[in-house]
N, C-alpha and C. Protein backbone atom coordinates (compact mmCIF):
# COMPACT_ATOMS: atom_id res chain seq x y z
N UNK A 1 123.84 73.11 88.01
CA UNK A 1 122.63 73.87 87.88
C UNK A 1 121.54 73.17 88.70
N UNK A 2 120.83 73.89 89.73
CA UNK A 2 119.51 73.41 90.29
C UNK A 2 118.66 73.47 89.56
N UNK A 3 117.31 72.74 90.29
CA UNK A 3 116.32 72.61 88.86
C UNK A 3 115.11 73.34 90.10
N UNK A 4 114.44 73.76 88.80
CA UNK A 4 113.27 74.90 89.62
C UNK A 4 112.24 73.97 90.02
N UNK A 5 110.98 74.85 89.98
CA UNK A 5 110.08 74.13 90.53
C UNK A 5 109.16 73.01 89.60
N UNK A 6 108.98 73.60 88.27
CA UNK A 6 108.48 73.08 87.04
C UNK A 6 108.88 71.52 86.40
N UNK A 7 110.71 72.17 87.03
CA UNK A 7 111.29 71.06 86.76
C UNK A 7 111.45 69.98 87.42
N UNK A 8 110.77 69.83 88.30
CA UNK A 8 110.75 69.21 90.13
C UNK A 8 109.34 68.42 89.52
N UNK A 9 108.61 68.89 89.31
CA UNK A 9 107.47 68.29 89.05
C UNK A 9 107.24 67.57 87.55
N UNK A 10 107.72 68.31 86.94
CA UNK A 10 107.96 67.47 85.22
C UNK A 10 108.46 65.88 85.88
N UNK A 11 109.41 66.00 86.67
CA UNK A 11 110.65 64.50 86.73
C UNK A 11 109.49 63.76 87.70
N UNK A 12 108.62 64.32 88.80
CA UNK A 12 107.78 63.48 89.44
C UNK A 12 106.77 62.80 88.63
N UNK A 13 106.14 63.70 87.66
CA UNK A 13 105.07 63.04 86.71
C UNK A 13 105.89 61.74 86.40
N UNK A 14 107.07 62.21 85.18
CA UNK A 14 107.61 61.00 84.80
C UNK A 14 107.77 59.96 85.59
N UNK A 15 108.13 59.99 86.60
CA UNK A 15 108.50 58.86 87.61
C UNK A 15 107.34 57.99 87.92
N UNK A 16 106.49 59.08 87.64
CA UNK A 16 105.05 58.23 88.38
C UNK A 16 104.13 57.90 87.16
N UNK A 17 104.35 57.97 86.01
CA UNK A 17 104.25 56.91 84.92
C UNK A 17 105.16 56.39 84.08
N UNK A 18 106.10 55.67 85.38
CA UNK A 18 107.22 54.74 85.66
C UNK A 18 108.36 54.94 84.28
N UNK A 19 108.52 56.06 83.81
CA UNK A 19 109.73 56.60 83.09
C UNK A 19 110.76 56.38 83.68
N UNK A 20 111.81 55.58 83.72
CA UNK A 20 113.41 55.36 83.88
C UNK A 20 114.42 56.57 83.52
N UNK A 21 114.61 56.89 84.74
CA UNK A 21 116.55 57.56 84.50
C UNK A 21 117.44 56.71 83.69
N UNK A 22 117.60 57.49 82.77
CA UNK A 22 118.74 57.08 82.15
C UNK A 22 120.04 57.61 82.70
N UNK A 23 121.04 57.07 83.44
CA UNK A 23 122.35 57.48 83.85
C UNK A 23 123.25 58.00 83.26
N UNK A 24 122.86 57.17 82.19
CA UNK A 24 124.45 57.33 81.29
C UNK A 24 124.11 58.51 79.82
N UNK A 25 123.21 59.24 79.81
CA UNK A 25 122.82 60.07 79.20
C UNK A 25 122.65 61.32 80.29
N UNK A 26 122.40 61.38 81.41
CA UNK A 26 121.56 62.40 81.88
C UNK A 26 122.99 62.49 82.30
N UNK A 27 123.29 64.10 82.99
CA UNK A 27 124.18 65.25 83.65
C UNK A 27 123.93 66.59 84.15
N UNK A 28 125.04 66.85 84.55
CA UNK A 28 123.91 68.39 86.06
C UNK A 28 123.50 69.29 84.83
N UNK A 29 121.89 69.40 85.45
CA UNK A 29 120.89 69.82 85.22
C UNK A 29 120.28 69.68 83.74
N UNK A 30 120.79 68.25 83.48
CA UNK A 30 120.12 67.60 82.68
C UNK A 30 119.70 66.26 82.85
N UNK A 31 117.69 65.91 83.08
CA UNK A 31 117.77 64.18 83.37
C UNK A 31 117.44 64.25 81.81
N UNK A 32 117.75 62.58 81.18
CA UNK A 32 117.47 62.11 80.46
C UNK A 32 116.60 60.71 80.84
N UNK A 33 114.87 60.51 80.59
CA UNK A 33 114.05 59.50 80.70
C UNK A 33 113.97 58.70 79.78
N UNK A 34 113.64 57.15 79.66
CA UNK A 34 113.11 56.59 79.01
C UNK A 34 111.99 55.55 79.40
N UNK A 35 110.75 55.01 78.63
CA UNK A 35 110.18 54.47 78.86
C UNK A 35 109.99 53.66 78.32
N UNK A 36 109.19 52.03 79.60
CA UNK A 36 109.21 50.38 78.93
C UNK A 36 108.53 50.35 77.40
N UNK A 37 107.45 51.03 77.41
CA UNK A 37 107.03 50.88 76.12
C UNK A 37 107.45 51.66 74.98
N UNK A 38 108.31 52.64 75.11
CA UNK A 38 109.42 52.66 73.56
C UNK A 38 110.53 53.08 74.27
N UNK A 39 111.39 52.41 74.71
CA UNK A 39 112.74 52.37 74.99
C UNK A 39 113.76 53.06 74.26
N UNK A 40 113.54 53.24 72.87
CA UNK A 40 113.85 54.22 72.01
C UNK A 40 114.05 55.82 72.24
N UNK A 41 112.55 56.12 72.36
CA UNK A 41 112.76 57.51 72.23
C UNK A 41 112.62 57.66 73.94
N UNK A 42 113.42 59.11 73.71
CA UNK A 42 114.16 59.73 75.13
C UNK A 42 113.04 61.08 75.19
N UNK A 43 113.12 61.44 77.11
CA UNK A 43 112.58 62.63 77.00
C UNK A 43 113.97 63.45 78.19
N UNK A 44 114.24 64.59 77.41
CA UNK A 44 114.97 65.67 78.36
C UNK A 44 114.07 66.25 79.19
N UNK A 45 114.84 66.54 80.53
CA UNK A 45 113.77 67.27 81.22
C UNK A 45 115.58 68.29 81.82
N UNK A 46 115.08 69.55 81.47
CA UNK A 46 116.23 70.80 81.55
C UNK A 46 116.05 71.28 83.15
N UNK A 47 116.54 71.84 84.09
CA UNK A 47 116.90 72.48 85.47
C UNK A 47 116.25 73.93 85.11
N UNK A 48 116.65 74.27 84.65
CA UNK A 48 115.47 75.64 84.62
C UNK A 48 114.38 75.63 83.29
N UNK A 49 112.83 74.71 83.27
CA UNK A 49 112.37 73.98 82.80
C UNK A 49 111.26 75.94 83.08
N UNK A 50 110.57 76.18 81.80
CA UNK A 50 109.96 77.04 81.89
C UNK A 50 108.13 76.29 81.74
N UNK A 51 107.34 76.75 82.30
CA UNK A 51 105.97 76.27 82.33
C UNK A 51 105.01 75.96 81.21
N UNK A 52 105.18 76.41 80.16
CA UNK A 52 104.95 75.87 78.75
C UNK A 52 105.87 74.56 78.34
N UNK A 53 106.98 74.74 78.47
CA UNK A 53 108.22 73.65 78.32
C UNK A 53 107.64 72.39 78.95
N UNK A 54 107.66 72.36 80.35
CA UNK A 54 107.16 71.64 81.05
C UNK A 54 106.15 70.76 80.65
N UNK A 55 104.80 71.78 80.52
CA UNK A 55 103.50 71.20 80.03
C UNK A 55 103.75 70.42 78.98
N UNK A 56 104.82 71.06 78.10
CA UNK A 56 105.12 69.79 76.77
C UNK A 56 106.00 68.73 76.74
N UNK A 57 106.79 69.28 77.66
CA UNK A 57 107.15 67.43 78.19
C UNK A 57 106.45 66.67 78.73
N UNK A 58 105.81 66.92 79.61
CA UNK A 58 104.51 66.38 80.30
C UNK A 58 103.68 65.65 78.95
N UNK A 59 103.02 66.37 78.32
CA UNK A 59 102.07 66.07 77.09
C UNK A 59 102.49 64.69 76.07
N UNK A 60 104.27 65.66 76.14
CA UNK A 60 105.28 64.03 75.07
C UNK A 60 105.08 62.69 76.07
N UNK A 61 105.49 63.12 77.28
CA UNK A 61 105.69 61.79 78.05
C UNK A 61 103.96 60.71 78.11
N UNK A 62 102.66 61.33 78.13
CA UNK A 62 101.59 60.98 78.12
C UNK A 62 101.28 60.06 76.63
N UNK A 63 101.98 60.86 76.03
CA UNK A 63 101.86 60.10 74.58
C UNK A 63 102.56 58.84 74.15
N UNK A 64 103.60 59.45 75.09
CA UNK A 64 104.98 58.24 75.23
C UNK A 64 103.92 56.62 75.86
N UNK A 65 103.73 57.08 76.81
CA UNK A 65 103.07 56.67 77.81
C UNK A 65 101.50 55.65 76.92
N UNK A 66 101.19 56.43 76.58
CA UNK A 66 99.73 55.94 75.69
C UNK A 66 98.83 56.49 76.12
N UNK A 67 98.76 57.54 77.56
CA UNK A 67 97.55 58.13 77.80
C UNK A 67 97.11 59.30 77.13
N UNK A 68 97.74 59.99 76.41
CA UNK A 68 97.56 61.16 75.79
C UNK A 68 95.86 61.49 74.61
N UNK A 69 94.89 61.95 75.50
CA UNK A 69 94.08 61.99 75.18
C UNK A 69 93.79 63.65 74.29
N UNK A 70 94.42 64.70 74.67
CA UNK A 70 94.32 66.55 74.38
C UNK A 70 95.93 66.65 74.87
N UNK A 71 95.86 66.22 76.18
CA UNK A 71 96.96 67.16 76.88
C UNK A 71 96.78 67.86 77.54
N UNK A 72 97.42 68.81 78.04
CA UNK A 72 97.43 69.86 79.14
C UNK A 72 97.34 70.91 78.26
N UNK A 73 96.77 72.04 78.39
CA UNK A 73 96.47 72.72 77.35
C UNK A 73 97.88 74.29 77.66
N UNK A 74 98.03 74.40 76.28
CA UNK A 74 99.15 75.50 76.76
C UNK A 74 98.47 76.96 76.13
N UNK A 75 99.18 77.40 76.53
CA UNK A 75 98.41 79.00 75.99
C UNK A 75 99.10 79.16 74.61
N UNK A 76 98.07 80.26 73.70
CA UNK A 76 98.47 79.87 71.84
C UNK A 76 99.41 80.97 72.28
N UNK A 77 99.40 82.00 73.09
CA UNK A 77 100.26 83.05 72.78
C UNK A 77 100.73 83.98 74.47
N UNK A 78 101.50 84.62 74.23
CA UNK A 78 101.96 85.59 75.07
C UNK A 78 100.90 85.98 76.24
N UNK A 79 100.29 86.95 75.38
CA UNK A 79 98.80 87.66 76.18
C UNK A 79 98.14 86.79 77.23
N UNK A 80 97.70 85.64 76.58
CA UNK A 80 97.15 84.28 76.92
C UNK A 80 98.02 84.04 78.19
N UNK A 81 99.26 83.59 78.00
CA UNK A 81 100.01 83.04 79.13
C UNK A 81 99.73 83.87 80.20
N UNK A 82 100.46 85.52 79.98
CA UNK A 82 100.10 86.49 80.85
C UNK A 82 98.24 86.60 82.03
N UNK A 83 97.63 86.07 80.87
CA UNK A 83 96.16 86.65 81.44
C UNK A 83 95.89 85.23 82.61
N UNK A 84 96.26 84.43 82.15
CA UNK A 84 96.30 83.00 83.19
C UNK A 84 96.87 83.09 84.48
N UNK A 85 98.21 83.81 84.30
CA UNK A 85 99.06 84.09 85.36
C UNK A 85 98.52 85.10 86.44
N UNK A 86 97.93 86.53 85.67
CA UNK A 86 97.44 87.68 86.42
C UNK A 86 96.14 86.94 87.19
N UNK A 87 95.61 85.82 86.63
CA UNK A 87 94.08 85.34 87.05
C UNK A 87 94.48 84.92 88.25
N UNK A 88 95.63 83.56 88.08
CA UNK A 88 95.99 82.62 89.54
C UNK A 88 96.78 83.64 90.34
N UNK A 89 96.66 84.43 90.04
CA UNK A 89 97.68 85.75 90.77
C UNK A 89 96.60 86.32 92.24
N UNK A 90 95.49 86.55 91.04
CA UNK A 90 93.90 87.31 91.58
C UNK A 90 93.23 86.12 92.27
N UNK A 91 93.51 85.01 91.78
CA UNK A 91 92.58 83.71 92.60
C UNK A 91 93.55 83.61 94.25
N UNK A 92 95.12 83.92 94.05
CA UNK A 92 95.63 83.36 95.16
C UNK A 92 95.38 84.53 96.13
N UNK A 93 95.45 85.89 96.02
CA UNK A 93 95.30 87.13 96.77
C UNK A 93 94.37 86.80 97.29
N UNK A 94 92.80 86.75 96.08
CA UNK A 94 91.85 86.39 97.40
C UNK A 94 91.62 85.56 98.42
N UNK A 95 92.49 84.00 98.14
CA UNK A 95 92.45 82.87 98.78
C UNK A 95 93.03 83.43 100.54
N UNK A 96 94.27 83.55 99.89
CA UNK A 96 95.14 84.86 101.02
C UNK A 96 94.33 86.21 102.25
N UNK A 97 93.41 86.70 101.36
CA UNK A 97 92.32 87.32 102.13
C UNK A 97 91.17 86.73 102.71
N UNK A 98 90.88 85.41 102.49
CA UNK A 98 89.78 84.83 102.98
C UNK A 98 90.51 84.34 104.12
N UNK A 99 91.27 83.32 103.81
CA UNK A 99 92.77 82.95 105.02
C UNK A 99 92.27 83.78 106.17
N UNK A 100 92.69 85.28 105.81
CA UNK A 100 93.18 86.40 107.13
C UNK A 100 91.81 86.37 107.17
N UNK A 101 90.89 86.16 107.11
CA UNK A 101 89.55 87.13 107.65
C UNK A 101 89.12 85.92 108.33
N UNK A 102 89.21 84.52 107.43
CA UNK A 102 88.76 83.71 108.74
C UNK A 102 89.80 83.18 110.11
N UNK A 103 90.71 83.32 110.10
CA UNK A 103 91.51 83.89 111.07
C UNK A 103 91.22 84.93 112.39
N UNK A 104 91.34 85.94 110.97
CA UNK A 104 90.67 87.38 112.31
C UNK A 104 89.10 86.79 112.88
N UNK A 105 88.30 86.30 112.40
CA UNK A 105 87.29 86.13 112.56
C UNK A 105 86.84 85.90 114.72
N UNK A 106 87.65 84.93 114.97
CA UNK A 106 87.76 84.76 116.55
C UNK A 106 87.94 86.01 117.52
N UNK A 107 88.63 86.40 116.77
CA UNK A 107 89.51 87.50 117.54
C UNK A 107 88.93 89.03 117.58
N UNK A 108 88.24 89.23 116.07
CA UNK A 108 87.24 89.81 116.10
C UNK A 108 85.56 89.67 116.83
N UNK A 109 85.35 88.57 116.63
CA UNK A 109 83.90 88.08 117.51
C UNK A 109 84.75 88.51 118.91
N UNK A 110 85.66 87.93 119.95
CA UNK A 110 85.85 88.14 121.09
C UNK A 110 86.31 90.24 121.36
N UNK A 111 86.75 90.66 120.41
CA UNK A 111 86.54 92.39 120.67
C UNK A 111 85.37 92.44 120.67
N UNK A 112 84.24 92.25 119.66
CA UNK A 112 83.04 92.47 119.46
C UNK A 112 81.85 92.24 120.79
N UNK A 113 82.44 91.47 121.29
CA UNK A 113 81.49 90.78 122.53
C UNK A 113 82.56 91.79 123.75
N UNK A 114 83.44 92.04 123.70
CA UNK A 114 84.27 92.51 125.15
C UNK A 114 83.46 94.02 125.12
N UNK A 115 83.30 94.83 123.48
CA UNK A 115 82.91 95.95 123.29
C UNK A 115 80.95 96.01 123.89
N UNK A 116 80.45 95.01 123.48
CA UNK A 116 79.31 94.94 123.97
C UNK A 116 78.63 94.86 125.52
N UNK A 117 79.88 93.93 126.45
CA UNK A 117 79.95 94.16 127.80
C UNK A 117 80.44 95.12 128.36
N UNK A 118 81.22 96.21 127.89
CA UNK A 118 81.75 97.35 127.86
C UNK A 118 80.72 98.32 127.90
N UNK A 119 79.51 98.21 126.51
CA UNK A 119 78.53 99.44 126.38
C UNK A 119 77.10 98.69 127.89
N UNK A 120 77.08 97.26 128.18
CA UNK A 120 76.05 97.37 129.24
C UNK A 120 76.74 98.06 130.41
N UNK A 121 77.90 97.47 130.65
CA UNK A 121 78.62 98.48 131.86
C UNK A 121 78.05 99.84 131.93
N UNK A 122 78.35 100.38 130.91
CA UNK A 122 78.83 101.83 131.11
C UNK A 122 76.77 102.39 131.55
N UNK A 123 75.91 101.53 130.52
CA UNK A 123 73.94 101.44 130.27
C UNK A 123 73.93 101.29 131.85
N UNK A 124 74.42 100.81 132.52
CA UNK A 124 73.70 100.15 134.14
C UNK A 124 74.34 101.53 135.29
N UNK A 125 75.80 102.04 134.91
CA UNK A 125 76.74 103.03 135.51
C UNK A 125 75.64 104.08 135.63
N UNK A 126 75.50 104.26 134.18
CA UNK A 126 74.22 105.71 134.11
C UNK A 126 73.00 105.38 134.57
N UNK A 127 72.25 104.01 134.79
CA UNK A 127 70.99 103.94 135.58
C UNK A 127 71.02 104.13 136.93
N UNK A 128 71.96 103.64 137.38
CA UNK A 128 72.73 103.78 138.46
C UNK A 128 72.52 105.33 139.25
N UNK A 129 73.54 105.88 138.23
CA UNK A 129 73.68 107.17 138.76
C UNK A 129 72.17 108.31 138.49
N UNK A 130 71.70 107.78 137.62
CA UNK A 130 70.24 108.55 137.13
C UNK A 130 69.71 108.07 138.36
N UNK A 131 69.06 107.46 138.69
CA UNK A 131 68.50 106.51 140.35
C UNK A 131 69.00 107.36 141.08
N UNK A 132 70.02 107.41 141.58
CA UNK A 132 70.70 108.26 142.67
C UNK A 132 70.20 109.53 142.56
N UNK A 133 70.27 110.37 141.26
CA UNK A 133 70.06 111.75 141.22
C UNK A 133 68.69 111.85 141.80
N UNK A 134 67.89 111.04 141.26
CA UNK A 134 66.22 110.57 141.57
C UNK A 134 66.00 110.54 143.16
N UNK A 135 66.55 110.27 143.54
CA UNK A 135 66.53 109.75 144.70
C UNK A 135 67.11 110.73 145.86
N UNK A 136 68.01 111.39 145.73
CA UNK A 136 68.73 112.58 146.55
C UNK A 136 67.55 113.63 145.91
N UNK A 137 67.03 114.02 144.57
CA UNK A 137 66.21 114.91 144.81
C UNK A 137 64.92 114.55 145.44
N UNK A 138 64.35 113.61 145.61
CA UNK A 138 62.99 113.28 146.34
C UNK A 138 63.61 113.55 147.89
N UNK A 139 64.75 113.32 148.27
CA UNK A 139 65.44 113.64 149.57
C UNK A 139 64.80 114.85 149.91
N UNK A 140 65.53 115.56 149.01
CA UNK A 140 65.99 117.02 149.31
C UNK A 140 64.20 117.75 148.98
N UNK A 141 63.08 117.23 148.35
CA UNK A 141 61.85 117.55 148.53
C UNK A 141 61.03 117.28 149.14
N UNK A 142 61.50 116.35 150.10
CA UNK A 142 60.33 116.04 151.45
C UNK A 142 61.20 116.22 152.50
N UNK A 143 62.51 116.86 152.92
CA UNK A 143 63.34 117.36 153.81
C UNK A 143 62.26 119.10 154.08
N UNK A 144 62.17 119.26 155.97
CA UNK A 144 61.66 120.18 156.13
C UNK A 144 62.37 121.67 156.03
N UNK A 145 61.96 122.52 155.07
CA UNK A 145 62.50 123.69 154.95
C UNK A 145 62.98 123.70 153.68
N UNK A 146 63.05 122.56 152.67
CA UNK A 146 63.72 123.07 151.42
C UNK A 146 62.57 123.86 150.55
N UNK A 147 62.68 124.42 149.89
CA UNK A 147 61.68 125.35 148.93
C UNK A 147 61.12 126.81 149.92
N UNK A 148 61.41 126.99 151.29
CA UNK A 148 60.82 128.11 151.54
C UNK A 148 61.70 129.33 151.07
């Protein structure tokens, strides 16, 4: 059995408040930890380790540990879990949309500016040609014989 992601990170915490593999207890997709200051008691950490699970191994091992001040806080219920999840769901989408917009952002400023040298072009084409019209008719009104 592989171990997910929860469970990837449960075994790093432990490691990194120096919890020991136990060898001769642990097997696939089961570690078994113990730690210097109660050598006694064991913590399982399971391969498909669910995110409440986790948090409470985490919480045992802190206590194990001596740092355990609250804990990591888990949700009292269902709803709860759910509404946390839909939130970091809604926090990561937007993160994801800010991403793309400052991204597009370059690429947009450089259309934005190509579109703007585009509209003087076209502003100078028509002065241009307005001038000309101006100009062939003052021709054509001091030329002898036009208007009789």
């Amino acid at each position: 059995m592989s171990e997910n992601g929860h469970c990837k990170r449960t075994r790093q915490t432990l490691e990194a408040l120096d919890f020991r593999l136990d060898e001769d207890l642990s097997h696939r997709g089961v570690w078994v930890y113990w730690h210097p200051n109660s050598p006694d008691q064991r913590v399982k950490v399971f391969g498909s380790l669910s995110e409440i699970a986790a948090k409470k191994v985490r919480n045992r091992a802190d206590e194990i540990v001596g740092m355990s001040s609250a804990g990591e806080r888990i949700p009292a219920n269902v709803r709860k879990n759910a509404r946390i999840k839909r939130q970091s769901a809604r926090m990561a989408e937007q993160a994801k949309r800010e991403r793309e917009a400052r991204e597009r952002e370059p690429i947009q400023r450089a259309a934005d500016h190509q579109a703007e040298l585009q509209r003087i072009a076209r502003e100078q084409a028509q002065q241009i040609i307005q001038r000309q019209r101006h100009d062939r008719e003052l021709r054509d009104l001091m030329s002898p014989g036009y208007g009789r």
